[in-house]
PDB file of N, CA and C in Angstrom:
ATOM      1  N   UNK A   1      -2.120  -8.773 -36.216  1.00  0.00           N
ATOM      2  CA  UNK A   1      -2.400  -8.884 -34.798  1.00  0.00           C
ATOM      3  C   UNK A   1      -2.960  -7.548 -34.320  1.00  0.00           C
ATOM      4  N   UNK A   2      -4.084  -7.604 -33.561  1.00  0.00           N
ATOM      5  CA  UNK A   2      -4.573  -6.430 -33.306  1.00  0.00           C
ATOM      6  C   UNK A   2      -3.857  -5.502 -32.266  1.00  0.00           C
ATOM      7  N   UNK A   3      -3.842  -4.379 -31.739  1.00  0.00           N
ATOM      8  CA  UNK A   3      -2.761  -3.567 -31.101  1.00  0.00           C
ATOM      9  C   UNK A   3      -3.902  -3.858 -29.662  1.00  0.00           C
ATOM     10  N   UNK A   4      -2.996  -3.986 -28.663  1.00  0.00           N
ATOM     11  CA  UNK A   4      -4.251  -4.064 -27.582  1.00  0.00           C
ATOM     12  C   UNK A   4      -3.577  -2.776 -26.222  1.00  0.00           C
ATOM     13  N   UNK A   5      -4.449  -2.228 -25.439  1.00  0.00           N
ATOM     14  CA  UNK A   5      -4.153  -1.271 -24.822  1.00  0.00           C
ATOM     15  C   UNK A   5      -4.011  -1.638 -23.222  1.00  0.00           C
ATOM     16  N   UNK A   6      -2.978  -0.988 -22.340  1.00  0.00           N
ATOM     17  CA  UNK A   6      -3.247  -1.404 -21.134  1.00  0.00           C
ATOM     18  C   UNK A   6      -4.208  -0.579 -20.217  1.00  0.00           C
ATOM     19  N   UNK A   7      -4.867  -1.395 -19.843  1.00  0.00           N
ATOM     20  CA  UNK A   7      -6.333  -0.553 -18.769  1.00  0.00           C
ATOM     21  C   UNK A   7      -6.774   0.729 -19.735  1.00  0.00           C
ATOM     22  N   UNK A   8      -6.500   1.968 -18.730  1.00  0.00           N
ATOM     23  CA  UNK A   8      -6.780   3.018 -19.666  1.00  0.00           C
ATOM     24  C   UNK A   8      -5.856   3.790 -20.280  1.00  0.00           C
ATOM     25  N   UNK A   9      -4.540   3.133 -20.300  1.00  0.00           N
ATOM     26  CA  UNK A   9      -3.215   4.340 -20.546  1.00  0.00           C
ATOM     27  C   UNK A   9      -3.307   4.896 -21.810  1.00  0.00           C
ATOM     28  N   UNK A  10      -2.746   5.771 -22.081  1.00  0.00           N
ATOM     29  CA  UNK A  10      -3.171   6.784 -23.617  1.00  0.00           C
ATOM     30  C   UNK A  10      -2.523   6.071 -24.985  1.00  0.00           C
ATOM     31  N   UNK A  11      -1.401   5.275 -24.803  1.00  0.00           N
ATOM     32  CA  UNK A  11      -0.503   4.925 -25.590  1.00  0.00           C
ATOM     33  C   UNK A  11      -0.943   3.536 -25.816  1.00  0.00           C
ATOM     34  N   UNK A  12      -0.959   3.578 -27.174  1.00  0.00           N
ATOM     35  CA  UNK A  12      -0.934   1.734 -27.576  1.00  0.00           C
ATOM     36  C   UNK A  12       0.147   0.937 -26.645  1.00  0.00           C
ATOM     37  N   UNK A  13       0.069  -0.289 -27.216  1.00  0.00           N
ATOM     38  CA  UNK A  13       1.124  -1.165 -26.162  1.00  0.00           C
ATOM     39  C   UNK A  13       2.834  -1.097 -26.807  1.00  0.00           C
ATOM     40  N   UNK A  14       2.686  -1.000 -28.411  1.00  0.00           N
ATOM     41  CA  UNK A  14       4.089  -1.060 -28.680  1.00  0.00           C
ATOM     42  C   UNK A  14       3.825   0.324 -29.512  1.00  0.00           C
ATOM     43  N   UNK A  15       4.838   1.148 -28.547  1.00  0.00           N
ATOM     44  CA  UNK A  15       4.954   2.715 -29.615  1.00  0.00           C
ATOM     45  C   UNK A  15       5.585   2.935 -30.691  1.00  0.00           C
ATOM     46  N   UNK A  16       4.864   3.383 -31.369  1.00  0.00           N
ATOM     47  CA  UNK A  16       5.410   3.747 -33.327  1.00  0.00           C
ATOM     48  C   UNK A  16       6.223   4.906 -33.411  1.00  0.00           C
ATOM     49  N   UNK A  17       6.970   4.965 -34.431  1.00  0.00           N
ATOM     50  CA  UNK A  17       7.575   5.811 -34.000  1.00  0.00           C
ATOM     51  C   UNK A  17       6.784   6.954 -35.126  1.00  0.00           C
ATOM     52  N   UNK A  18       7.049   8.199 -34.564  1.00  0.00           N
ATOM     53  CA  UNK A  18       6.583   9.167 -35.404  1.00  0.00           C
ATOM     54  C   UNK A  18       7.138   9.715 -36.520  1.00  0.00           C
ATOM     55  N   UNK A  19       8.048   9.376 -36.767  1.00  0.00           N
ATOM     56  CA  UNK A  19       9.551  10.274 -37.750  1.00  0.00           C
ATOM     57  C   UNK A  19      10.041  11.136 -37.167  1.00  0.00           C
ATOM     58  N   UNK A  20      10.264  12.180 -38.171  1.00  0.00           N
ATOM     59  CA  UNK A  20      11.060  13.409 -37.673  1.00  0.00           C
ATOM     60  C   UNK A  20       9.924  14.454 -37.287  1.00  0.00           C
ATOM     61  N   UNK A  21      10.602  14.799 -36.539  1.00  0.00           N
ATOM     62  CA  UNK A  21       9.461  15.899 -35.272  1.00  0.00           C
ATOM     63  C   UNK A  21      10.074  17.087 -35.381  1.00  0.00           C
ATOM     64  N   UNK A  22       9.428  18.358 -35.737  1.00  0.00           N
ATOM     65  CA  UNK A  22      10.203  19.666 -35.022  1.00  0.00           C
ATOM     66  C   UNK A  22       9.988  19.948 -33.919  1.00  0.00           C
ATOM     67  N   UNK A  23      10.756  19.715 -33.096  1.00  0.00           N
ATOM     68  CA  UNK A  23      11.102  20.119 -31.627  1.00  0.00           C
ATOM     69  C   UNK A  23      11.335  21.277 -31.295  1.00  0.00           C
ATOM     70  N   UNK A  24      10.613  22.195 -30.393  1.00  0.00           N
ATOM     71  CA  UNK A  24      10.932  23.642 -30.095  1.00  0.00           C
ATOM     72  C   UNK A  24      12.448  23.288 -29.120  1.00  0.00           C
ATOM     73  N   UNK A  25      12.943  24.646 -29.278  1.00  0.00           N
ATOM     74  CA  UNK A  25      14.109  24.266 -28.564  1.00  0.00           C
ATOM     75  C   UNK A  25      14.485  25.927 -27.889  1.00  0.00           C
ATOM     76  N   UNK A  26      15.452  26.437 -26.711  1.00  0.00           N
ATOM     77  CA  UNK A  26      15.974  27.368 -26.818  1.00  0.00           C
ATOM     78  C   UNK A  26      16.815  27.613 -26.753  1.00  0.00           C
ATOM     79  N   UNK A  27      17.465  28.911 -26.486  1.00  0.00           N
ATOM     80  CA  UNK A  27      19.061  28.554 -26.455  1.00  0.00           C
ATOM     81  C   UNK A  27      19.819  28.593 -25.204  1.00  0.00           C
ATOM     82  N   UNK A  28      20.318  27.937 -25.491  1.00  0.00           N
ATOM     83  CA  UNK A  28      21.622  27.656 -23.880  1.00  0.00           C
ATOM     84  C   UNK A  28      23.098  27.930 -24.284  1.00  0.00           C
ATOM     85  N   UNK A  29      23.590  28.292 -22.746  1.00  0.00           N
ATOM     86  CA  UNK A  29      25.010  28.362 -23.270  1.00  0.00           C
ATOM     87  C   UNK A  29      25.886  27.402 -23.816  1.00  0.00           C
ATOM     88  N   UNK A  30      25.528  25.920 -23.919  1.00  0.00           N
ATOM     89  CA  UNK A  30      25.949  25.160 -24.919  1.00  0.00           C
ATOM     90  C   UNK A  30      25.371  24.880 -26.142  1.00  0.00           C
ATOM     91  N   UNK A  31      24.732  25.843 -26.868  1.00  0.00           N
ATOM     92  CA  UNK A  31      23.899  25.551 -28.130  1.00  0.00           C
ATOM     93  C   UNK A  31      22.520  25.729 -27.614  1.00  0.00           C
ATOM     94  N   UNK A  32      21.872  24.658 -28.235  1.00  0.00           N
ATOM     95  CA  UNK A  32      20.215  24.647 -28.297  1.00  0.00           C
ATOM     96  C   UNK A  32      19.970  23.557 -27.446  1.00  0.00           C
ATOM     97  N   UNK A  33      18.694  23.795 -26.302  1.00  0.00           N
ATOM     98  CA  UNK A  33      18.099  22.561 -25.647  1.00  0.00           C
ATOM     99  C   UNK A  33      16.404  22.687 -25.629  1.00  0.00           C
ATOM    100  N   UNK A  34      15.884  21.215 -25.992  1.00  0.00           N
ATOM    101  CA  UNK A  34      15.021  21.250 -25.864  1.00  0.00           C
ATOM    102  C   UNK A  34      13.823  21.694 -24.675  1.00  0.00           C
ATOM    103  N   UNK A  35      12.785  22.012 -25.503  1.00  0.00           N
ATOM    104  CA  UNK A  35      11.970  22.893 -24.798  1.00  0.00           C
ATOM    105  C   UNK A  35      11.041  21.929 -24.000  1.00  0.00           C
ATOM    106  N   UNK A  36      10.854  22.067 -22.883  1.00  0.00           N
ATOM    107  CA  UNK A  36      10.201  21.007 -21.510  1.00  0.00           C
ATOM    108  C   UNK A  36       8.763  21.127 -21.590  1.00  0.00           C
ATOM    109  N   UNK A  37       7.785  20.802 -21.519  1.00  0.00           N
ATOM    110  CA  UNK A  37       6.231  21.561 -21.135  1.00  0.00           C
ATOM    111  C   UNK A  37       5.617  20.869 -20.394  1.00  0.00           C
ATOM    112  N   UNK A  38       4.583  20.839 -19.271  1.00  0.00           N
ATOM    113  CA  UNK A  38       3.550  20.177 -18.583  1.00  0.00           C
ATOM    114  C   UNK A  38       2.475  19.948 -19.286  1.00  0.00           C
ATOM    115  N   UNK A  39       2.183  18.499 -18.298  1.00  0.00           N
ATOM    116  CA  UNK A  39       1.094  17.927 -19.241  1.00  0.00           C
ATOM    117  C   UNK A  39      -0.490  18.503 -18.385  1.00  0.00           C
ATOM    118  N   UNK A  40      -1.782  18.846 -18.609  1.00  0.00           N
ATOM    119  CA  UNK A  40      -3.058  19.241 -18.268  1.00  0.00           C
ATOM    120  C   UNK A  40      -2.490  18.495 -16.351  1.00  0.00           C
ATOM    121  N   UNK A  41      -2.234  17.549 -16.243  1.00  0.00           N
ATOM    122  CA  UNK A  41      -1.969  16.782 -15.128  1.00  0.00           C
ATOM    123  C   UNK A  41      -0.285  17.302 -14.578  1.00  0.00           C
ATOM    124  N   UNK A  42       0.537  18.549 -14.670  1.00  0.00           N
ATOM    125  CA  UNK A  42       1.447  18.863 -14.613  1.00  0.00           C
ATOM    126  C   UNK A  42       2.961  17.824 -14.403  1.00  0.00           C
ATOM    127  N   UNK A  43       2.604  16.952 -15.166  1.00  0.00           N
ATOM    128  CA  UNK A  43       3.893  15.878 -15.664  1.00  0.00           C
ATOM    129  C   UNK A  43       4.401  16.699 -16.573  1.00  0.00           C
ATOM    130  N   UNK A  44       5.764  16.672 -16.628  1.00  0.00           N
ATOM    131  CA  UNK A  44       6.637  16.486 -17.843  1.00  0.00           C
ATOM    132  C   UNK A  44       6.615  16.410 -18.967  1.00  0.00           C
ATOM    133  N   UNK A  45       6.532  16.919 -19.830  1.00  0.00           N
ATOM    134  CA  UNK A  45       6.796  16.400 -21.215  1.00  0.00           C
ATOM    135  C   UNK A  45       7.362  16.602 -22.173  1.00  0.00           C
ATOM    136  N   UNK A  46       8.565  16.012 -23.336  1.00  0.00           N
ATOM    137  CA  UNK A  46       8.780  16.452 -24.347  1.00  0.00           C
ATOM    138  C   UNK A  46       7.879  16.784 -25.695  1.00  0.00           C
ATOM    139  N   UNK A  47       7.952  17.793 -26.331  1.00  0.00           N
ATOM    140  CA  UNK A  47       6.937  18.195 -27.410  1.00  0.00           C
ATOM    141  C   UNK A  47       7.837  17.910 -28.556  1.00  0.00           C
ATOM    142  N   UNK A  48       6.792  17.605 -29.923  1.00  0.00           N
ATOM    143  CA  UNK A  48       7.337  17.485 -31.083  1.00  0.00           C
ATOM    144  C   UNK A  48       5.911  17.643 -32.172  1.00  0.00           C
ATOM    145  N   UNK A  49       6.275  18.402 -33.085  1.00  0.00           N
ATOM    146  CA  UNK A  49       4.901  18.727 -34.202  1.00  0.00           C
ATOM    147  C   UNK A  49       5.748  17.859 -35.243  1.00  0.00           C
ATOM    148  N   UNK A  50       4.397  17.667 -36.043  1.00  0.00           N
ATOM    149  CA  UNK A  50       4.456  17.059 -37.398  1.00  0.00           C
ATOM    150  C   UNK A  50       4.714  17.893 -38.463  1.00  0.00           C
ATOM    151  N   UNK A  51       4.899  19.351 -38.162  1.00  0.00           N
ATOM    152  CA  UNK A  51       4.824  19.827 -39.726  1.00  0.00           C
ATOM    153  C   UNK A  51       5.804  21.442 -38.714  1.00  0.00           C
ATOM    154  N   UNK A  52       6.038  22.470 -39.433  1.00  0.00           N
ATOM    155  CA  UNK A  52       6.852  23.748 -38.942  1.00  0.00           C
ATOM    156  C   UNK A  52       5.524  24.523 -38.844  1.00  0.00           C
ATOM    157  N   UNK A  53       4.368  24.660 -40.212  1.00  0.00           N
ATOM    158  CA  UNK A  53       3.170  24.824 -39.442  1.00  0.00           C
ATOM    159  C   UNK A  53       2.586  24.265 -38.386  1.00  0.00           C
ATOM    160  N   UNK A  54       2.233  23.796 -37.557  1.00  0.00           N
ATOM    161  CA  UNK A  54       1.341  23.713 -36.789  1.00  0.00           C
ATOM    162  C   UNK A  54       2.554  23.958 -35.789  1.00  0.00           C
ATOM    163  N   UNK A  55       3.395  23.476 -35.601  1.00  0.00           N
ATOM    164  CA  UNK A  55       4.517  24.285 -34.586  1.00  0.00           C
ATOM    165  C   UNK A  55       4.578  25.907 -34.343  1.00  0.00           C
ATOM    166  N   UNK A  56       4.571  26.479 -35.622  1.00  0.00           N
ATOM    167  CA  UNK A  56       4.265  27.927 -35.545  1.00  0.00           C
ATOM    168  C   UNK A  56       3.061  28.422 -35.029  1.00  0.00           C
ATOM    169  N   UNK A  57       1.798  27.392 -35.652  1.00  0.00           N
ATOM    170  CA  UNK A  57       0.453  27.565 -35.110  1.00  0.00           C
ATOM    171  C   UNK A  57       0.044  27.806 -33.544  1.00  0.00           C
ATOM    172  N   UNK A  58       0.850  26.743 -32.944  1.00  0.00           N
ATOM    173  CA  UNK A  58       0.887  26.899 -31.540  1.00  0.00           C
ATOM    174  C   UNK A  58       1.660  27.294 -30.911  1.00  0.00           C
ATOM    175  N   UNK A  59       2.922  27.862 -30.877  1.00  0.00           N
ATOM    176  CA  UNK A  59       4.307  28.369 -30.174  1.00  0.00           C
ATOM    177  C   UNK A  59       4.775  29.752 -30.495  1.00  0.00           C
ATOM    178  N   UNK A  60       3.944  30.012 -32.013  1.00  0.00           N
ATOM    179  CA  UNK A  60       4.506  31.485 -32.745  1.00  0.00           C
ATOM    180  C   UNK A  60       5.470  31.455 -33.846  1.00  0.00           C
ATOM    181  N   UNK A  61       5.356  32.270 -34.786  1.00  0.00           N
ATOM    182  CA  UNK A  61       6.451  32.048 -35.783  1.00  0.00           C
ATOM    183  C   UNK A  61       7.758  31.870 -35.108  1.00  0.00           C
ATOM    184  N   UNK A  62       8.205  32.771 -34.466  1.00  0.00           N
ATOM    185  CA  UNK A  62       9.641  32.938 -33.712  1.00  0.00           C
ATOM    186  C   UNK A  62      10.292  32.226 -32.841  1.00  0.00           C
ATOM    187  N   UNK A  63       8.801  31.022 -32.643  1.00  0.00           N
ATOM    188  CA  UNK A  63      10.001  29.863 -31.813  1.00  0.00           C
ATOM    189  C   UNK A  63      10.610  28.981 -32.744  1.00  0.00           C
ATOM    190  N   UNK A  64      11.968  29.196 -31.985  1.00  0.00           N
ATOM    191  CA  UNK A  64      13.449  28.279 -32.928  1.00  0.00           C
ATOM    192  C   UNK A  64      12.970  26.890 -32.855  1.00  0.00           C
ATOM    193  N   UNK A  65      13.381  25.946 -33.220  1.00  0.00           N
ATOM    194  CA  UNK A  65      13.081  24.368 -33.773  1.00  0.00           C
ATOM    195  C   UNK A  65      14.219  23.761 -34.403  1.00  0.00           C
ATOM    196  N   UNK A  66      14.213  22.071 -34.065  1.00  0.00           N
ATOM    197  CA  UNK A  66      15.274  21.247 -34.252  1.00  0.00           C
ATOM    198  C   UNK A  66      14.847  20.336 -34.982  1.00  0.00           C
ATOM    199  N   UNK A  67      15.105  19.810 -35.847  1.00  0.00           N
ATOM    200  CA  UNK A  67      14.577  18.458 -36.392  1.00  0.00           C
ATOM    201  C   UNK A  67      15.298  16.732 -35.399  1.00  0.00           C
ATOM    202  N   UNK A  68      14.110  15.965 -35.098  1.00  0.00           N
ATOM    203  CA  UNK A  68      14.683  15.020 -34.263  1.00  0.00           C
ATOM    204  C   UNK A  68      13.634  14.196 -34.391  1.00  0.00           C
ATOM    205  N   UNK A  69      13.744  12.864 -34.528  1.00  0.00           N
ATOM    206  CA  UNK A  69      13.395  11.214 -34.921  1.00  0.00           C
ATOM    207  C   UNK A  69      12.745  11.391 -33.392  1.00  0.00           C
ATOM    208  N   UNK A  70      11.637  11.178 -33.426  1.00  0.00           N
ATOM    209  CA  UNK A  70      10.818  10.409 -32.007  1.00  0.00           C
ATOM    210  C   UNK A  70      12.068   9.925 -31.302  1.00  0.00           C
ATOM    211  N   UNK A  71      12.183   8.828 -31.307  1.00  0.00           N
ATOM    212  CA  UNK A  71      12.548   7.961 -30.748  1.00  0.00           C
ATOM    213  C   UNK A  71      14.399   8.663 -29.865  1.00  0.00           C
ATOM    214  N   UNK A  72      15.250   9.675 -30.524  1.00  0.00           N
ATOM    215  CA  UNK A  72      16.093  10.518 -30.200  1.00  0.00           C
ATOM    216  C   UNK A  72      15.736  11.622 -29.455  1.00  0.00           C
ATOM    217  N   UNK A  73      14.348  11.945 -29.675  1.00  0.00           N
ATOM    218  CA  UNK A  73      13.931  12.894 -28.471  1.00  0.00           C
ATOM    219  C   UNK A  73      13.612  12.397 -27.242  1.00  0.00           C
ATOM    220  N   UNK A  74      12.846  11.157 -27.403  1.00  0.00           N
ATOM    221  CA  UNK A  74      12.726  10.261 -25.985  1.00  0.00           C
ATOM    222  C   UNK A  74      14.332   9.960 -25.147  1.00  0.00           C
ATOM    223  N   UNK A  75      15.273   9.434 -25.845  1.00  0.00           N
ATOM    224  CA  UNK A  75      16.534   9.708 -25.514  1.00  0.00           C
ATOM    225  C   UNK A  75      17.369  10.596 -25.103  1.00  0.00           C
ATOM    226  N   UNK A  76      17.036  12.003 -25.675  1.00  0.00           N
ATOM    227  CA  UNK A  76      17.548  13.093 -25.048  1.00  0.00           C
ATOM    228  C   UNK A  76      16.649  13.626 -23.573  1.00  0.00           C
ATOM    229  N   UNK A  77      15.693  13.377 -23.519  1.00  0.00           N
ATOM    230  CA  UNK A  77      14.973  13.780 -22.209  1.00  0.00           C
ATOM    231  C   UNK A  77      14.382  12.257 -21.101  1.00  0.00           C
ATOM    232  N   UNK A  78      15.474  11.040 -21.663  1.00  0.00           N
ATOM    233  CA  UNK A  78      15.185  10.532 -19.970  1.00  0.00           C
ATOM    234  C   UNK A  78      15.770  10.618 -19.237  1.00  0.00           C
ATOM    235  N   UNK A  79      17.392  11.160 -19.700  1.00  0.00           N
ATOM    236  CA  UNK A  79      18.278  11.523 -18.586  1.00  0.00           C
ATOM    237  C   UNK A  79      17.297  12.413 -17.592  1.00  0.00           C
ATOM    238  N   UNK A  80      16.463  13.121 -17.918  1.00  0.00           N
ATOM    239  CA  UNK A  80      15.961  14.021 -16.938  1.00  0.00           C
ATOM    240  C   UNK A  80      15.044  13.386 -16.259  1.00  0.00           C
ATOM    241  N   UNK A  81      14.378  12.185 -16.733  1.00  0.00           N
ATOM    242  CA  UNK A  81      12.862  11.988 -16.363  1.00  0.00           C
ATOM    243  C   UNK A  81      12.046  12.125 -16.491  1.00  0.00           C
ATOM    244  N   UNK A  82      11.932  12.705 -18.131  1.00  0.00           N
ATOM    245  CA  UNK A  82      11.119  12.795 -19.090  1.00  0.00           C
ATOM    246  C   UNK A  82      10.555  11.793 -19.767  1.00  0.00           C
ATOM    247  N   UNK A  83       9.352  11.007 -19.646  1.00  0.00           N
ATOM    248  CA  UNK A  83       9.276   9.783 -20.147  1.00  0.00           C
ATOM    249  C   UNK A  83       8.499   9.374 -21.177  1.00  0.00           C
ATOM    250  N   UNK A  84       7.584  10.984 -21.267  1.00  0.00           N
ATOM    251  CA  UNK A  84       6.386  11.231 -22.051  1.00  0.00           C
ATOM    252  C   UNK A  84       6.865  12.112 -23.315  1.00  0.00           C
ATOM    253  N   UNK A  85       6.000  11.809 -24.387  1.00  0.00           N
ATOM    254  CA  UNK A  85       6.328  12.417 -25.995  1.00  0.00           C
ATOM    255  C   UNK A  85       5.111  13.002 -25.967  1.00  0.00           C
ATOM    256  N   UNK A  86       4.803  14.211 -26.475  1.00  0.00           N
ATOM    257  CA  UNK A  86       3.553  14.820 -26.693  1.00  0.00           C
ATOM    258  C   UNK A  86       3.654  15.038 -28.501  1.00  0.00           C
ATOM    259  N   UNK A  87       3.179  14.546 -29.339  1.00  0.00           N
ATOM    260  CA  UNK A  87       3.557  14.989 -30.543  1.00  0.00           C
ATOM    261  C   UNK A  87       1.750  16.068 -31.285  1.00  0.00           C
ATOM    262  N   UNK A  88       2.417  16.945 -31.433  1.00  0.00           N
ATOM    263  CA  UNK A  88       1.082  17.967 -31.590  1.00  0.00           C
ATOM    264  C   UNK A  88       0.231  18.686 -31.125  1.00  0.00           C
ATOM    265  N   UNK A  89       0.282  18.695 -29.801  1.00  0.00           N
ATOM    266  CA  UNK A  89      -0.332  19.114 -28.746  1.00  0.00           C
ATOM    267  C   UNK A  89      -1.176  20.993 -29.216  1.00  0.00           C
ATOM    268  N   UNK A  90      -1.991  20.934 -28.682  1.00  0.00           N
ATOM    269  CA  UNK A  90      -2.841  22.154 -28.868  1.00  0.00           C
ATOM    270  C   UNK A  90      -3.121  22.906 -27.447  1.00  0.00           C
ATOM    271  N   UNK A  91      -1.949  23.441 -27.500  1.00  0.00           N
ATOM    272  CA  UNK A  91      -2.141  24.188 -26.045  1.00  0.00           C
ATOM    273  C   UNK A  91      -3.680  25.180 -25.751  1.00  0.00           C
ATOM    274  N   UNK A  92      -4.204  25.405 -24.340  1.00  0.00           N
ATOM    275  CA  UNK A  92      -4.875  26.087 -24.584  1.00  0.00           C
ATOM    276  C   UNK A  92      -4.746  26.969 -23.316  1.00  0.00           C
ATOM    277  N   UNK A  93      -5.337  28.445 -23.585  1.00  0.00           N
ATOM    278  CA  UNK A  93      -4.482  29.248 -22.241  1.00  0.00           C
ATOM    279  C   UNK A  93      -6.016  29.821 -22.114  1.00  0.00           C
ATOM    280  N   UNK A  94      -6.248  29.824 -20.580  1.00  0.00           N
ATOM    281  CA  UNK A  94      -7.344  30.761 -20.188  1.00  0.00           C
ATOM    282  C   UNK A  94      -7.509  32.490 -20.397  1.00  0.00           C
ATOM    283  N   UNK A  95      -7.890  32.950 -21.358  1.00  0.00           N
ATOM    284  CA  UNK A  95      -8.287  34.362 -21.668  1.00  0.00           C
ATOM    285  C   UNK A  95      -8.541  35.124 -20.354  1.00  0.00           C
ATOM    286  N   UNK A  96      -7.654  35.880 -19.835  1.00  0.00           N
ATOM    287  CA  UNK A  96      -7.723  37.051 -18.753  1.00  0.00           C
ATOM    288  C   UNK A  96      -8.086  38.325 -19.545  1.00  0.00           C
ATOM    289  N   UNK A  97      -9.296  38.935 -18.747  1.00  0.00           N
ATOM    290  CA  UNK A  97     -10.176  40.025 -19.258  1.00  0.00           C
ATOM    291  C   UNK A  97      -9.445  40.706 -18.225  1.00  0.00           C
ATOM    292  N   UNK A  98      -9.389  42.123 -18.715  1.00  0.00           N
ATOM    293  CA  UNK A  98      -9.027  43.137 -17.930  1.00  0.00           C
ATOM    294  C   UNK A  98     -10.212  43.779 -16.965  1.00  0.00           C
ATOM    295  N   UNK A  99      -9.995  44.196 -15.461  1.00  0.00           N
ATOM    296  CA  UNK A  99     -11.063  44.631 -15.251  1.00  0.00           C
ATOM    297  C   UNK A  99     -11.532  46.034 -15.136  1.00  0.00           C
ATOM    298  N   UNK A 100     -12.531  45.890 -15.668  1.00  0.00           N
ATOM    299  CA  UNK A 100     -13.142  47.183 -15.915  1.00  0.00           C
ATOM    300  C   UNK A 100     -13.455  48.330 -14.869  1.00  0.00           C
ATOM    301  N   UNK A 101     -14.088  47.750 -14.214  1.00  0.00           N
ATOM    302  CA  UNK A 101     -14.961  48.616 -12.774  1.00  0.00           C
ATOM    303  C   UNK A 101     -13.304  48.732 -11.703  1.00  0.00           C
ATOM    304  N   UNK A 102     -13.631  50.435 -11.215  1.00  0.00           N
ATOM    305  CA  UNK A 102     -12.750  50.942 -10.350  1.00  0.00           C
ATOM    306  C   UNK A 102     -12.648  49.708  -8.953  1.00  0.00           C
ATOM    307  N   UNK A 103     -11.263  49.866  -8.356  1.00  0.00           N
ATOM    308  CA  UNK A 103     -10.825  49.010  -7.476  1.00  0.00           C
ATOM    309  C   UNK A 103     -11.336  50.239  -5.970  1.00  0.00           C
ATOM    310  N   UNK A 104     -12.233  50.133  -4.982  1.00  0.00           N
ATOM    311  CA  UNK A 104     -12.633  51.256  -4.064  1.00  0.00           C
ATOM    312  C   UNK A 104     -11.520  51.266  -2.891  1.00  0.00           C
ATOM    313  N   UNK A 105     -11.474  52.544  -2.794  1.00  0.00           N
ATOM    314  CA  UNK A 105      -9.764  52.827  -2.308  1.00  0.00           C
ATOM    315  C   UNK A 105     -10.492  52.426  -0.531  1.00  0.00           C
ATOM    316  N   UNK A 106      -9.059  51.688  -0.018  1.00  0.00           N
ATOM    317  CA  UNK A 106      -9.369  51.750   1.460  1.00  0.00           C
ATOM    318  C   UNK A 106      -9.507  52.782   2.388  1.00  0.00           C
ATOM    319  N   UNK A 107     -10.113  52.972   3.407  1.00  0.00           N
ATOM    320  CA  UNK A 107     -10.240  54.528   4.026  1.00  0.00           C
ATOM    321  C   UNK A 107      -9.568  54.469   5.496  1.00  0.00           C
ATOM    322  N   UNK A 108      -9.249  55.354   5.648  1.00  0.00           N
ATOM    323  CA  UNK A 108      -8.301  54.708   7.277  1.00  0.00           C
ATOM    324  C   UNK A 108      -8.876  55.791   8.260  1.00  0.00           C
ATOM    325  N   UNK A 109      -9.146  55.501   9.004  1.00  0.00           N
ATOM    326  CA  UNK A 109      -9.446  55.896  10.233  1.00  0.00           C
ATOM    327  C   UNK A 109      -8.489  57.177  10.673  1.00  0.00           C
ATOM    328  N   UNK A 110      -8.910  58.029  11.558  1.00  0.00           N
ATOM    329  CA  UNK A 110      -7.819  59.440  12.468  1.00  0.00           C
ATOM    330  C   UNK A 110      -6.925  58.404  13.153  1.00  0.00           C
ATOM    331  N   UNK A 111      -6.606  57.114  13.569  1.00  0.00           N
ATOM    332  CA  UNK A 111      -5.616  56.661  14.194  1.00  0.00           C
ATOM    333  C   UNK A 111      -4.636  55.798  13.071  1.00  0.00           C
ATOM    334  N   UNK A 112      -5.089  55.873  11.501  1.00  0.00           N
ATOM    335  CA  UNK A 112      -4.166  54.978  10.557  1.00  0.00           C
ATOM    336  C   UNK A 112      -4.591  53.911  10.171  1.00  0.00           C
ATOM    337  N   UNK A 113      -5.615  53.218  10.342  1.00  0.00           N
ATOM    338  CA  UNK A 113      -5.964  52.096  10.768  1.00  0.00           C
ATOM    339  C   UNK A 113      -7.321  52.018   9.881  1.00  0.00           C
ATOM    340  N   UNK A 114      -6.882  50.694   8.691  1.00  0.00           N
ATOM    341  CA  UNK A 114      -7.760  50.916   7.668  1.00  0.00           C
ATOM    342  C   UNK A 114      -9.192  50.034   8.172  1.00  0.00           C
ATOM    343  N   UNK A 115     -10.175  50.903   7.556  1.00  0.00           N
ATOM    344  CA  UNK A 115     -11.614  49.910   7.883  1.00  0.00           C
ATOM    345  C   UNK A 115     -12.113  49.483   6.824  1.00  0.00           C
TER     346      UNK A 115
END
């Protein structure tokens, strides 16, 4: 049976599950909790990579990680209202250049009073 999609939503109609996901996580004073991120559209989302590389690829060697079944990560984040799974995601951050050229100092007037 072919998989059919609703209108334009991103997700097939019946979701597969992915396996086991490394989940970034950090630490809390009860152990480890998973790590939250926004989506391009600033929704919610839980993250999960397919491999510890590409997790490292995008987060850094030094972010900590959990192993967790799709379908147990969707569970741990609807108590919140988390409803979305991002599995792999390729963040991308806008490059801030430093600026070069002097900032021209304000000049104030004999009464204080900048022009």
């Amino acid at each position: 049976m072919a998989q059919l999609l609703y209108g334009d939503a991103p997700e097939p109609s019946d979701r597969l599950p992915s396996g086991l996901l490394y989940v970034p996580v950090r630490p809390g004073p009860s152990g480890s909790s998973a790590r939250l991120f926004r989506t391009p559209l600033g929704d919610r989302t839980a993250v999960g990579f397919t491999s510890e590389r590409r997790l490292a690829a995008t987060l850094g060697p030094d972010q900590a990680w959990i192993r967790l079944a799709e379908p147990a990560l969707r569970t741990l984040t609807a108590s919140l209202g988390v409803t979305t799974v991002t599995v792999d995601p390729q963040f991308a951050v806008t490059v801030v250049t430093p600026v070069t050229s002097e900032i021209p100092a304000l000049r104030t007037t004999r009464e204080g009073q900048r022009r």
